[in-house]
C-alpha atoms as a PDB file:
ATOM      1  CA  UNK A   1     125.765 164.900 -78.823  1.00  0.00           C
ATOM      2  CA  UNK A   2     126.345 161.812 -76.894  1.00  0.00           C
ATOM      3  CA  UNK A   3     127.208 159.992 -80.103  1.00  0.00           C
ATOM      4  CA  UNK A   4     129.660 162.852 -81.290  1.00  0.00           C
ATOM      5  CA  UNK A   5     131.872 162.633 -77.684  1.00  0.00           C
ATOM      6  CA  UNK A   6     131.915 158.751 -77.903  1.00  0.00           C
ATOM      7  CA  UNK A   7     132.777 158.983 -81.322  1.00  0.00           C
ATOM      8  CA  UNK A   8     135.669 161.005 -80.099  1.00  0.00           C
ATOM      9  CA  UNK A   9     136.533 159.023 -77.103  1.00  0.00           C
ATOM     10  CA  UNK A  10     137.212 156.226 -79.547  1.00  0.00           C
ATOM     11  CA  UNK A  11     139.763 158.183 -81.580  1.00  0.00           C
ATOM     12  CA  UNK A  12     141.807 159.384 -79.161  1.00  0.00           C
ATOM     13  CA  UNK A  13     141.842 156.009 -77.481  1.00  0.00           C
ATOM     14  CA  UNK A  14     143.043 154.942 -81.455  1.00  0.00           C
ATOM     15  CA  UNK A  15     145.648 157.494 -81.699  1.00  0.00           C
ATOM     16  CA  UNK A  16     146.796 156.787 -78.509  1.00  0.00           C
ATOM     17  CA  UNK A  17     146.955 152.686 -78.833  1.00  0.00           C
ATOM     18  CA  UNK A  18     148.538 153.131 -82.668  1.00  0.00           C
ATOM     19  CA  UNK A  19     152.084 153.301 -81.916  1.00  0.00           C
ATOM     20  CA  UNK A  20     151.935 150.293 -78.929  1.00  0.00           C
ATOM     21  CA  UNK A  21     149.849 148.397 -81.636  1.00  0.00           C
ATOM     22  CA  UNK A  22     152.066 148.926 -84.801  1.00  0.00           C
ATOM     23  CA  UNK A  23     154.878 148.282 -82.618  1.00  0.00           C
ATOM     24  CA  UNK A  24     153.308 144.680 -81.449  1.00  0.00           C
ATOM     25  CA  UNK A  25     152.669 144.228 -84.911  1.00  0.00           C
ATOM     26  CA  UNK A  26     155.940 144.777 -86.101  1.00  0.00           C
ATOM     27  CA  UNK A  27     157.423 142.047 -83.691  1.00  0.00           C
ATOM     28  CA  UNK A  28     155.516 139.330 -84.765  1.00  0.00           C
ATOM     29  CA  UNK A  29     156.051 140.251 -88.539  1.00  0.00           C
ATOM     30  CA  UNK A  30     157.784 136.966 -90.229  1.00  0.00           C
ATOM     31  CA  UNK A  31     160.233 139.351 -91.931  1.00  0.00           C
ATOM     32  CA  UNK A  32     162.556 142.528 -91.107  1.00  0.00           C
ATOM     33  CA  UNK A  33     160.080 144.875 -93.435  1.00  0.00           C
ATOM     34  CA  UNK A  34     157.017 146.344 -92.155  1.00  0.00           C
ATOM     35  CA  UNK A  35     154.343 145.329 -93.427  1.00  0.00           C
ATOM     36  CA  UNK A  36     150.331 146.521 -93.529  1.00  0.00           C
ATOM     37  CA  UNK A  37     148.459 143.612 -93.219  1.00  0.00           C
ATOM     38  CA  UNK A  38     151.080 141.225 -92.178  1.00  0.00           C
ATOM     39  CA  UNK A  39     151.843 138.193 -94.195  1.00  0.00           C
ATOM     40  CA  UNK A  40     152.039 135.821 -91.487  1.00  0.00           C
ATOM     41  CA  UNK A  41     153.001 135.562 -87.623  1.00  0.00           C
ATOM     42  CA  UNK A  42     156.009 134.755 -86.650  1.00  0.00           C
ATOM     43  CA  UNK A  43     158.205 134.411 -82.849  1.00  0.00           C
ATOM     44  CA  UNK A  44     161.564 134.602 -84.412  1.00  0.00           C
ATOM     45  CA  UNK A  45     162.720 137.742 -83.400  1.00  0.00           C
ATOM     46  CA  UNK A  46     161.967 136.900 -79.730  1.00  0.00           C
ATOM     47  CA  UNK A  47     164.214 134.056 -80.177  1.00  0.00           C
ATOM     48  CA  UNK A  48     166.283 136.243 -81.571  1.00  0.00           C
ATOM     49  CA  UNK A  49     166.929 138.446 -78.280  1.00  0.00           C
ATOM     50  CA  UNK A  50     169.001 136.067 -76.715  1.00  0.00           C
ATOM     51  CA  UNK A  51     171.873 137.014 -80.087  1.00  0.00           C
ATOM     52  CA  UNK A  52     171.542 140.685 -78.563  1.00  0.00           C
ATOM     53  CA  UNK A  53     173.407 140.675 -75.268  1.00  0.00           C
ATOM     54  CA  UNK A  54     173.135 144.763 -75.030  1.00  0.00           C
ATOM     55  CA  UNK A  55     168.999 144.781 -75.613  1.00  0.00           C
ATOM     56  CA  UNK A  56     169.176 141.650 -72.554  1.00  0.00           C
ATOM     57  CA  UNK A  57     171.068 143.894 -70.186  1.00  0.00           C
ATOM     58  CA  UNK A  58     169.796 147.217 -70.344  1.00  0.00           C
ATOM     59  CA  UNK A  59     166.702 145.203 -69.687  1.00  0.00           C
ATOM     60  CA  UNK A  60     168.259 143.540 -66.844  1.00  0.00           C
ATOM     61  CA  UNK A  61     169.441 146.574 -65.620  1.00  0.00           C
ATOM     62  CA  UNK A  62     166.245 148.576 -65.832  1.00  0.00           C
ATOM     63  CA  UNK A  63     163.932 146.139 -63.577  1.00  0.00           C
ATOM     64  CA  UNK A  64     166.953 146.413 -60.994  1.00  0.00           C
ATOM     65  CA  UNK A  65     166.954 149.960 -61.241  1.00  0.00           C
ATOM     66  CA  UNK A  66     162.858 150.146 -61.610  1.00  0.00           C
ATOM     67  CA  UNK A  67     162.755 147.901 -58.465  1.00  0.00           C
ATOM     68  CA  UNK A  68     165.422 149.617 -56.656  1.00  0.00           C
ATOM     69  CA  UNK A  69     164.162 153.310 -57.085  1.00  0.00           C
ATOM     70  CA  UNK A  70     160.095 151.987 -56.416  1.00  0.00           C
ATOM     71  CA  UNK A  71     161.472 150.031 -52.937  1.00  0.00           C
ATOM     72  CA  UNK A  72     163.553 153.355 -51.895  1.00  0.00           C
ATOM     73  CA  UNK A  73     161.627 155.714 -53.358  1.00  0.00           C
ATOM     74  CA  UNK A  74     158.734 153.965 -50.535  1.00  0.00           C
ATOM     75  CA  UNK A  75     161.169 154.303 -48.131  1.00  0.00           C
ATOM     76  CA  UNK A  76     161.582 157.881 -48.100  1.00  0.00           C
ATOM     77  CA  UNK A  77     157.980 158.972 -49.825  1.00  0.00           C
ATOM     78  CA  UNK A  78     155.803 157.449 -46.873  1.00  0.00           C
ATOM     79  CA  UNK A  79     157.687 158.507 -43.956  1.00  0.00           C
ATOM     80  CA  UNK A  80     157.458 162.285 -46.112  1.00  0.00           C
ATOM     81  CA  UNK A  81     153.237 161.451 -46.573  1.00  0.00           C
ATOM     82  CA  UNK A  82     152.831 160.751 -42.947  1.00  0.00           C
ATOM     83  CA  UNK A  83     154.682 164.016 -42.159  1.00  0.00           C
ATOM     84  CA  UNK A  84     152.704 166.233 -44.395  1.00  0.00           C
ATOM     85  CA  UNK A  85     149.503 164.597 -43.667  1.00  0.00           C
ATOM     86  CA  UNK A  86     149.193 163.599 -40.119  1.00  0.00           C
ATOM     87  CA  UNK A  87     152.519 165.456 -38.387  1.00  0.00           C
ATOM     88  CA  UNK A  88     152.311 169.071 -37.372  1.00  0.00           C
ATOM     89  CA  UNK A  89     155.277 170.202 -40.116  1.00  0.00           C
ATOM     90  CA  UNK A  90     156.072 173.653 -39.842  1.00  0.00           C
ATOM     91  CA  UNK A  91     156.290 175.040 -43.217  1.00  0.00           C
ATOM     92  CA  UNK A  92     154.164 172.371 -45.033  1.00  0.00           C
ATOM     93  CA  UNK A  93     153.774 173.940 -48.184  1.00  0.00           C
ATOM     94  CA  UNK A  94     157.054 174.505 -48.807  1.00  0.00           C
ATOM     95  CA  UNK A  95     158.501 170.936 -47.820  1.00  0.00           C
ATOM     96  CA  UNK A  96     155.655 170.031 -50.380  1.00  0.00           C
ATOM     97  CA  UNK A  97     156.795 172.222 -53.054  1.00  0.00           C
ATOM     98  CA  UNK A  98     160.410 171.131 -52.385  1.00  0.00           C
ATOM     99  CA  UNK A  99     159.488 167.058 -53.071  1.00  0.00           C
ATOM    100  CA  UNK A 100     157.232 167.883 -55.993  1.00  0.00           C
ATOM    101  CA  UNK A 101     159.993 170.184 -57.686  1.00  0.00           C
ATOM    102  CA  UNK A 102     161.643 167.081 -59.564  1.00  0.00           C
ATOM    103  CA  UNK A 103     157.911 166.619 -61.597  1.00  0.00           C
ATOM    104  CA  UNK A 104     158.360 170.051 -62.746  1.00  0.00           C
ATOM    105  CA  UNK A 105     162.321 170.340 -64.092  1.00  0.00           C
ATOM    106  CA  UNK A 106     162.635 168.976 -67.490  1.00  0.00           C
ATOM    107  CA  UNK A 107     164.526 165.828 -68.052  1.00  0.00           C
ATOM    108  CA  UNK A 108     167.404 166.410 -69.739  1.00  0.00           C
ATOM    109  CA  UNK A 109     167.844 169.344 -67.343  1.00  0.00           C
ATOM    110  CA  UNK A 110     168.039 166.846 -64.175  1.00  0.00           C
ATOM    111  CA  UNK A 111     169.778 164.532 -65.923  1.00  0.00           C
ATOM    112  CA  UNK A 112     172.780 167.183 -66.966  1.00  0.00           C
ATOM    113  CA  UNK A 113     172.708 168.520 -63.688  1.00  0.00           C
ATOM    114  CA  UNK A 114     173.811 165.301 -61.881  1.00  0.00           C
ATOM    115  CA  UNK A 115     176.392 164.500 -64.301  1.00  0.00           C
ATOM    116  CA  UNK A 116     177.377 167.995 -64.062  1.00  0.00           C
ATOM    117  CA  UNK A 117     177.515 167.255 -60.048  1.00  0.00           C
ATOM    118  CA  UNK A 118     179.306 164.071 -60.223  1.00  0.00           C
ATOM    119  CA  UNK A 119     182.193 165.340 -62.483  1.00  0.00           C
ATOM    120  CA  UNK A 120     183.076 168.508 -60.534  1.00  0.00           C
ATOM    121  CA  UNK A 121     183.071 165.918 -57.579  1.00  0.00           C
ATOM    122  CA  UNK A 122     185.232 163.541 -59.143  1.00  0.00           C
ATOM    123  CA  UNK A 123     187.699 166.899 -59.826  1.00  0.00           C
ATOM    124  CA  UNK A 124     187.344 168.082 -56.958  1.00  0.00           C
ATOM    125  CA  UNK A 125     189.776 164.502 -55.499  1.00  0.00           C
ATOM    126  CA  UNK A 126     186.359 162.791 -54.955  1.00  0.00           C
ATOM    127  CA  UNK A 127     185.633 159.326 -56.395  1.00  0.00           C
ATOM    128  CA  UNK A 128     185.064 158.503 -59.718  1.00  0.00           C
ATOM    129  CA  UNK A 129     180.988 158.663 -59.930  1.00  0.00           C
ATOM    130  CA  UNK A 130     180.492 159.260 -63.348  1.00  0.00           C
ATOM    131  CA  UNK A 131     179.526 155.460 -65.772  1.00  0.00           C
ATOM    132  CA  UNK A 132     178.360 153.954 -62.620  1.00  0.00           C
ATOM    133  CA  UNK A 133     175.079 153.156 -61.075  1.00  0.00           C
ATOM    134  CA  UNK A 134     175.151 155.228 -57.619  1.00  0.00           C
ATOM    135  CA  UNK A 135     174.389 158.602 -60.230  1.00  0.00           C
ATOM    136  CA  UNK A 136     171.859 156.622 -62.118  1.00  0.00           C
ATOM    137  CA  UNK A 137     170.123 155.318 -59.018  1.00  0.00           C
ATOM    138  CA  UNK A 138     170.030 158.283 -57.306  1.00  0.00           C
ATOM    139  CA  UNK A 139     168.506 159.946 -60.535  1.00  0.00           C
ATOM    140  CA  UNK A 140     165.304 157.562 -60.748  1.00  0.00           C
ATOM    141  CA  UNK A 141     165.257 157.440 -56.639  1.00  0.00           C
ATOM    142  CA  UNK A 142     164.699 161.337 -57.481  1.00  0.00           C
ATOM    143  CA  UNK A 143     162.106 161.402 -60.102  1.00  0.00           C
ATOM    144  CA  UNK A 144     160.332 158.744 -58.210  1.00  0.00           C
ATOM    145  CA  UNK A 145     160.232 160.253 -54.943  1.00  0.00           C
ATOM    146  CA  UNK A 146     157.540 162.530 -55.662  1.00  0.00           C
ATOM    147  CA  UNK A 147     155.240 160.076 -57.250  1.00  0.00           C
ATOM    148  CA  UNK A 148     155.296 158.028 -54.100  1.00  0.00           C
ATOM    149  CA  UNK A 149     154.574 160.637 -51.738  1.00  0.00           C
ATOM    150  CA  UNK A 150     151.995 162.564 -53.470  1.00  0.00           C
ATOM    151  CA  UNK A 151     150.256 158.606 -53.924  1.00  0.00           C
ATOM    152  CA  UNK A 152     150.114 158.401 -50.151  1.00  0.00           C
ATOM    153  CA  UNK A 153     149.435 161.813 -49.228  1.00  0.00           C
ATOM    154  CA  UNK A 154     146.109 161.135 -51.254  1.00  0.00           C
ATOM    155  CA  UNK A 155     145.575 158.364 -49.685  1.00  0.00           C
ATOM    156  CA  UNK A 156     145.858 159.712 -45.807  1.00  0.00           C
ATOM    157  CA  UNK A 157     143.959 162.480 -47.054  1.00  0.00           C
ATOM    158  CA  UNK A 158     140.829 160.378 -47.720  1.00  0.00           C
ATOM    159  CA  UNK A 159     140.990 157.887 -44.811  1.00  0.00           C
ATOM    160  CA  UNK A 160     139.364 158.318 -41.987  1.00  0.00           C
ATOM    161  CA  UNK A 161     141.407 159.998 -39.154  1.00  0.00           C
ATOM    162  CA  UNK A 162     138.828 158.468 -36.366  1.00  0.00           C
ATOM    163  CA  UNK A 163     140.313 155.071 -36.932  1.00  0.00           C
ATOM    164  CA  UNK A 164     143.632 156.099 -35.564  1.00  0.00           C
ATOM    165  CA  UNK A 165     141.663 157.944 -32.451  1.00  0.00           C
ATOM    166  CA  UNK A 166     140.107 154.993 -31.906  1.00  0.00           C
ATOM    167  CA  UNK A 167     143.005 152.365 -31.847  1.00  0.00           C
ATOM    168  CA  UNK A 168     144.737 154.582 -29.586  1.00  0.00           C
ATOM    169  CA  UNK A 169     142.212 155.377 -26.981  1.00  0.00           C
ATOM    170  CA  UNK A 170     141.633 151.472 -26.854  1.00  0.00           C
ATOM    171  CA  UNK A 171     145.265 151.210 -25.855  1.00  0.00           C
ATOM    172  CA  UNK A 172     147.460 150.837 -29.058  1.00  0.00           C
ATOM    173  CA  UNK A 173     150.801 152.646 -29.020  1.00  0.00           C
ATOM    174  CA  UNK A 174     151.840 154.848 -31.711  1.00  0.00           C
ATOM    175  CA  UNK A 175     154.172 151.672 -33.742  1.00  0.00           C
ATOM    176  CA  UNK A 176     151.175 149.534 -33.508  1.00  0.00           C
ATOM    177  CA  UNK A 177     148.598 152.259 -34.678  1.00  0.00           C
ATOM    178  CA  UNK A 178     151.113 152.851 -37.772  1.00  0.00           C
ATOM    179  CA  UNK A 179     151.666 149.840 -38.859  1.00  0.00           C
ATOM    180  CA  UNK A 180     147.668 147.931 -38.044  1.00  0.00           C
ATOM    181  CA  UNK A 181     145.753 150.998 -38.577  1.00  0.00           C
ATOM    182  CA  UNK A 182     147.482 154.318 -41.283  1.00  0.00           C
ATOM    183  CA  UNK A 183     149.369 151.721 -43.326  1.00  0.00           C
ATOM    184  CA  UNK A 184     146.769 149.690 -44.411  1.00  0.00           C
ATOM    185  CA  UNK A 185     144.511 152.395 -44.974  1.00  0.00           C
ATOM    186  CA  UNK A 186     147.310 154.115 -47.242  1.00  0.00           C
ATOM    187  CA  UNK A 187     147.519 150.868 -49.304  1.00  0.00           C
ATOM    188  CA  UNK A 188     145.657 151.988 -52.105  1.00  0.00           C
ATOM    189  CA  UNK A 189     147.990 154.806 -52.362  1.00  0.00           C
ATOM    190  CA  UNK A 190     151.196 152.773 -51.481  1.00  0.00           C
ATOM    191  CA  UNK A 191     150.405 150.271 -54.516  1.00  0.00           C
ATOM    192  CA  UNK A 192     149.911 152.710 -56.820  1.00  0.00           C
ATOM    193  CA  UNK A 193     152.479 154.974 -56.001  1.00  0.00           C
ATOM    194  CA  UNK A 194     155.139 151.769 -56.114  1.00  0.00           C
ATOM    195  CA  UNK A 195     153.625 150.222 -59.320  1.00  0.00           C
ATOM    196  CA  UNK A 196     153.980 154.139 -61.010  1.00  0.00           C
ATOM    197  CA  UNK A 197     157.465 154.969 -59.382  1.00  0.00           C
ATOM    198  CA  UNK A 198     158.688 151.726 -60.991  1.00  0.00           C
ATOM    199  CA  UNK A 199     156.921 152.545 -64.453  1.00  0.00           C
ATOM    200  CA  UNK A 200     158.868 156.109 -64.383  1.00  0.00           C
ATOM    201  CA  UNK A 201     161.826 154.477 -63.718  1.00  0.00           C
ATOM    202  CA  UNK A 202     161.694 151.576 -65.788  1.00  0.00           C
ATOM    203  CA  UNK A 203     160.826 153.856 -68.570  1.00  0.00           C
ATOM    204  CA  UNK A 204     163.313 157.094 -68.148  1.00  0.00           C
ATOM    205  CA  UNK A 205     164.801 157.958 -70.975  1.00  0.00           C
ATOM    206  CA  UNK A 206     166.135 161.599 -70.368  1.00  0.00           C
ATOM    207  CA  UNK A 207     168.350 160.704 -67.364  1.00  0.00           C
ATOM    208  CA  UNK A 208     169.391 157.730 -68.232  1.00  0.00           C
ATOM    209  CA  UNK A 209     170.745 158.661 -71.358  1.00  0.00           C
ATOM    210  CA  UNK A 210     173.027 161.502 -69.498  1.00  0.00           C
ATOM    211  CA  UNK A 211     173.818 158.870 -67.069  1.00  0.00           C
ATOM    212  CA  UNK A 212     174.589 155.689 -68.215  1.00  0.00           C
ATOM    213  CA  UNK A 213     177.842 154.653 -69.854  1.00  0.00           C
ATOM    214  CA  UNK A 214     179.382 150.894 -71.936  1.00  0.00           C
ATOM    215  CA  UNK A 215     179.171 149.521 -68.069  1.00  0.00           C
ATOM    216  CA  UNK A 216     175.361 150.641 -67.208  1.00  0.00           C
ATOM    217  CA  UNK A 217     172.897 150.788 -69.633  1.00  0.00           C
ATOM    218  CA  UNK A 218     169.303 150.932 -69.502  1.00  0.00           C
ATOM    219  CA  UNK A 219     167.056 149.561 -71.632  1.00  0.00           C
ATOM    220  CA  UNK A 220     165.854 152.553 -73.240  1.00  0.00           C
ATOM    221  CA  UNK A 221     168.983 153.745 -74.029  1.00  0.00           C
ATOM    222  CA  UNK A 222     169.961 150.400 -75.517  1.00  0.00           C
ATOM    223  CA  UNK A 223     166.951 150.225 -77.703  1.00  0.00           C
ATOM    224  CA  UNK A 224     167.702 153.894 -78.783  1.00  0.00           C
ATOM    225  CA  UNK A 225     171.022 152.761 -79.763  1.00  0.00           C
ATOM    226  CA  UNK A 226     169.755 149.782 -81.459  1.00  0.00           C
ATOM    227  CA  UNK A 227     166.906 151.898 -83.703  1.00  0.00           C
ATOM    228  CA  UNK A 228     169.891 154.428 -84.458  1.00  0.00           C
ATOM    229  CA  UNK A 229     171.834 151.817 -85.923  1.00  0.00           C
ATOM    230  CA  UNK A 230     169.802 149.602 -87.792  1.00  0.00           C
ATOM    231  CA  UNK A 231     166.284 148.336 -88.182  1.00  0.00           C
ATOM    232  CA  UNK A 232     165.235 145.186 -86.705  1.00  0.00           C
ATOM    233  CA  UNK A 233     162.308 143.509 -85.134  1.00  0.00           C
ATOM    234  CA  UNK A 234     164.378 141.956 -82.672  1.00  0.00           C
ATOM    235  CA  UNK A 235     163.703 146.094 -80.879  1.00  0.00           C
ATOM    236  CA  UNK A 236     160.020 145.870 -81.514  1.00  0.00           C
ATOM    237  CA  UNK A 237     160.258 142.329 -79.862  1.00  0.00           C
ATOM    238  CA  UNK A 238     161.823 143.607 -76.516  1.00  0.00           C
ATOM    239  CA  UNK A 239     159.639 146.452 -76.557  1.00  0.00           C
ATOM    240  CA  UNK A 240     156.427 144.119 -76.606  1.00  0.00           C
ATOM    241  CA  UNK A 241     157.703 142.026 -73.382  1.00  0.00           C
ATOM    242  CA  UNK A 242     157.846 145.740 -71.841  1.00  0.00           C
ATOM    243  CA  UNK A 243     154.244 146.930 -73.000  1.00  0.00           C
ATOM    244  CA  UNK A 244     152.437 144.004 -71.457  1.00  0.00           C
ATOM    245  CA  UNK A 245     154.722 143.618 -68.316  1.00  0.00           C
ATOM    246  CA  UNK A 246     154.156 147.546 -67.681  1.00  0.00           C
ATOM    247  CA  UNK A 247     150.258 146.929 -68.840  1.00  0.00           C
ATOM    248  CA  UNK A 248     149.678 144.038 -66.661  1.00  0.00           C
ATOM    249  CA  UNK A 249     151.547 146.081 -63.593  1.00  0.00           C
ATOM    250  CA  UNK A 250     149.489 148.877 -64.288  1.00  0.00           C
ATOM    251  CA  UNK A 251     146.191 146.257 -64.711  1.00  0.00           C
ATOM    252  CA  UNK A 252     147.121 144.513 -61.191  1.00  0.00           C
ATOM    253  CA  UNK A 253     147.403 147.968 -59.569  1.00  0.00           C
ATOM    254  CA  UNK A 254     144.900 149.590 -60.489  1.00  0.00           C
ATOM    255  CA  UNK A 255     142.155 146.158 -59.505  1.00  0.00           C
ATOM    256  CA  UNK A 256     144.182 145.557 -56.253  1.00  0.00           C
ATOM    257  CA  UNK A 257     143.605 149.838 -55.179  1.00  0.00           C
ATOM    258  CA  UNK A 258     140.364 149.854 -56.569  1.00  0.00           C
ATOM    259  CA  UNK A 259     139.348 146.617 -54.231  1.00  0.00           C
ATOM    260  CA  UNK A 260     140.798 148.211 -51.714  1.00  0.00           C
ATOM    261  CA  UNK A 261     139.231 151.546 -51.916  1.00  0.00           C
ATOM    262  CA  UNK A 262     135.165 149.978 -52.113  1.00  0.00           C
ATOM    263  CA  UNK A 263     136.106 147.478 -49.254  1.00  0.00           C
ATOM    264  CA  UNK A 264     137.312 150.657 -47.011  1.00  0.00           C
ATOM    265  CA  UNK A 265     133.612 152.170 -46.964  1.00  0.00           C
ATOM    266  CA  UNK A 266     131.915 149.313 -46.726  1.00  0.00           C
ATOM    267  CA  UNK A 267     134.047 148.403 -43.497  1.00  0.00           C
ATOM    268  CA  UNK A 268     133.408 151.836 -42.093  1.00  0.00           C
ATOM    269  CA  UNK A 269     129.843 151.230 -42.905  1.00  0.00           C
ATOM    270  CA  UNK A 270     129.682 148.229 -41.514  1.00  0.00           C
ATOM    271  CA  UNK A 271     131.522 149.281 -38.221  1.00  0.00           C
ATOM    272  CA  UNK A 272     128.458 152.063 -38.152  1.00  0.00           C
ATOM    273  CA  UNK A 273     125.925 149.621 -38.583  1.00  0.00           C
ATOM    274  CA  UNK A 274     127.535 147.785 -35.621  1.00  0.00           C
ATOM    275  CA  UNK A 275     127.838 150.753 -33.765  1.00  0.00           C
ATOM    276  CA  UNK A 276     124.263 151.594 -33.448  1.00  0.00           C
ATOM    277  CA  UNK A 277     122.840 148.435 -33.409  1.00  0.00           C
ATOM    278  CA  UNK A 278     121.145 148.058 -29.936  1.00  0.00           C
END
């Protein structure tokens, strides 16, 4: 039986790493036909990038936008976790509901709404919001939102609340309790909930393709225009460089919260230990 469920584990994994693997595999193919084994390794459609200037900036464009929605998307999801968590909020559930409801609405949906929103703006004498980046960053900040707070909800959730009692009954205010004590027992939860809001809105296709316009492009709207077009490597070679930066991101996250949640028992063991020592 145990031999039958790892023999599954293994296929799924395979089905799941196929289409990142044929897709590697593809990019380093020495010619512009696919081929199964590969008759040689080659780097010349990376070289090639630089000859595609709309592949290089949807790409810029996407780790400004990724960047800018995981930076503001902390800005507004950890205030919202410390609310729900540790605050008194009067009608908690439904705040809750209210950030979460993005994760729920499909896509395209979202993404047809805001453009809906931003043209009956612009008619109605407002400015012109539509091809620009204020609709498109609002979109991801949006989508990302939830991510963040429901990371550091978590989190708060599993640290221990005596800490804060303690640093305040030894004197600390409520600034210096924040920012010594919750935050850094929240880190866990605020790496991975930055590292996945800028993975979600690195990788947004829906919205973005509502959204952006000849001016502001992202990159996975470029490379859908690209594959719609014509077939070339020079695609599968950008959308290597993605795979492993989002893999490694995803790798560096998931060590730095795991380190971080073992070393938060062991202190509070430790402090315990300490405690009742004579």
């Amino acid at each position: 039986m145990v031999a039958a469920l790892r023999v599954l584990a293994a296929l799924a994994y395979l089905v799941l790493l196929a289409a990142p693997l044929a897709v590697i595999l593809y990019a380093f193919s020495p010619t512009a036909a696919f081929e199964i084994p590969p008759s040689g390794l080659s780097l010349r459609w990376f070289a090639a990038l630089t000859d595609q200037p709309r592949l290089i900036s949807g790409l810029v464009t996407s780790l400004w936008l990724g960047f800018g929605a995981a930076a503001a998307a902390l800005a507004c999801g950890i205030p919202a976790a410390l609310a729900l968590s540790r605050g008194s909020l009067p009608g908690r559930n439904i705040v809750l509901a209210v950030l979460l409801s993005p994760l729920s609405l499909p896509g395209l949906v979202l993404g047809l709404g805001i453009l809906t929103t931003a043209s009956a703006f612009a008619a109605a004498g407002g400015p012109a919001l539509v091809g620009t980046f204020l609709p498109l960053g609002a979109a991801h900040l949006l989508i990302t939102i939830p991510w963040v707070t429901r990371s550091v909800a978590a989190s708060l959730e599993s640290a221990a609340p005596e800490l804060e009692e303690q640093a305040r009954s030894l004197g600390a205010g409520p600034l210096t309790t924040l920012f010594l004590v919750t935050l850094p027992t929240a880190r866990p939860g605020i790496v991975a909930g930055a590292v996945s809001a800028f993975v979600i809105s690195f990788g947004n296709f829906a919205l973005s393709l509502f959204l952006a316009s000849g001016r502001t492009v992202t990159l996975p709207v470029a490379i859908f225009e690209a594959v719609d077009r014509y077939q070339d490597p020079t695609v599968a070679a950008i959308s290597t460089v993605t795979i492993l930066v989002t893999a490694a991101a995803a790798v560096v996250a998931d060590r730095f919260a795991g380190v971080m949640q073992l070393r938060g028992p062991a202190r509070r063991r430790e402090r315990g230990r300490a405690g009742s020592a004579p």
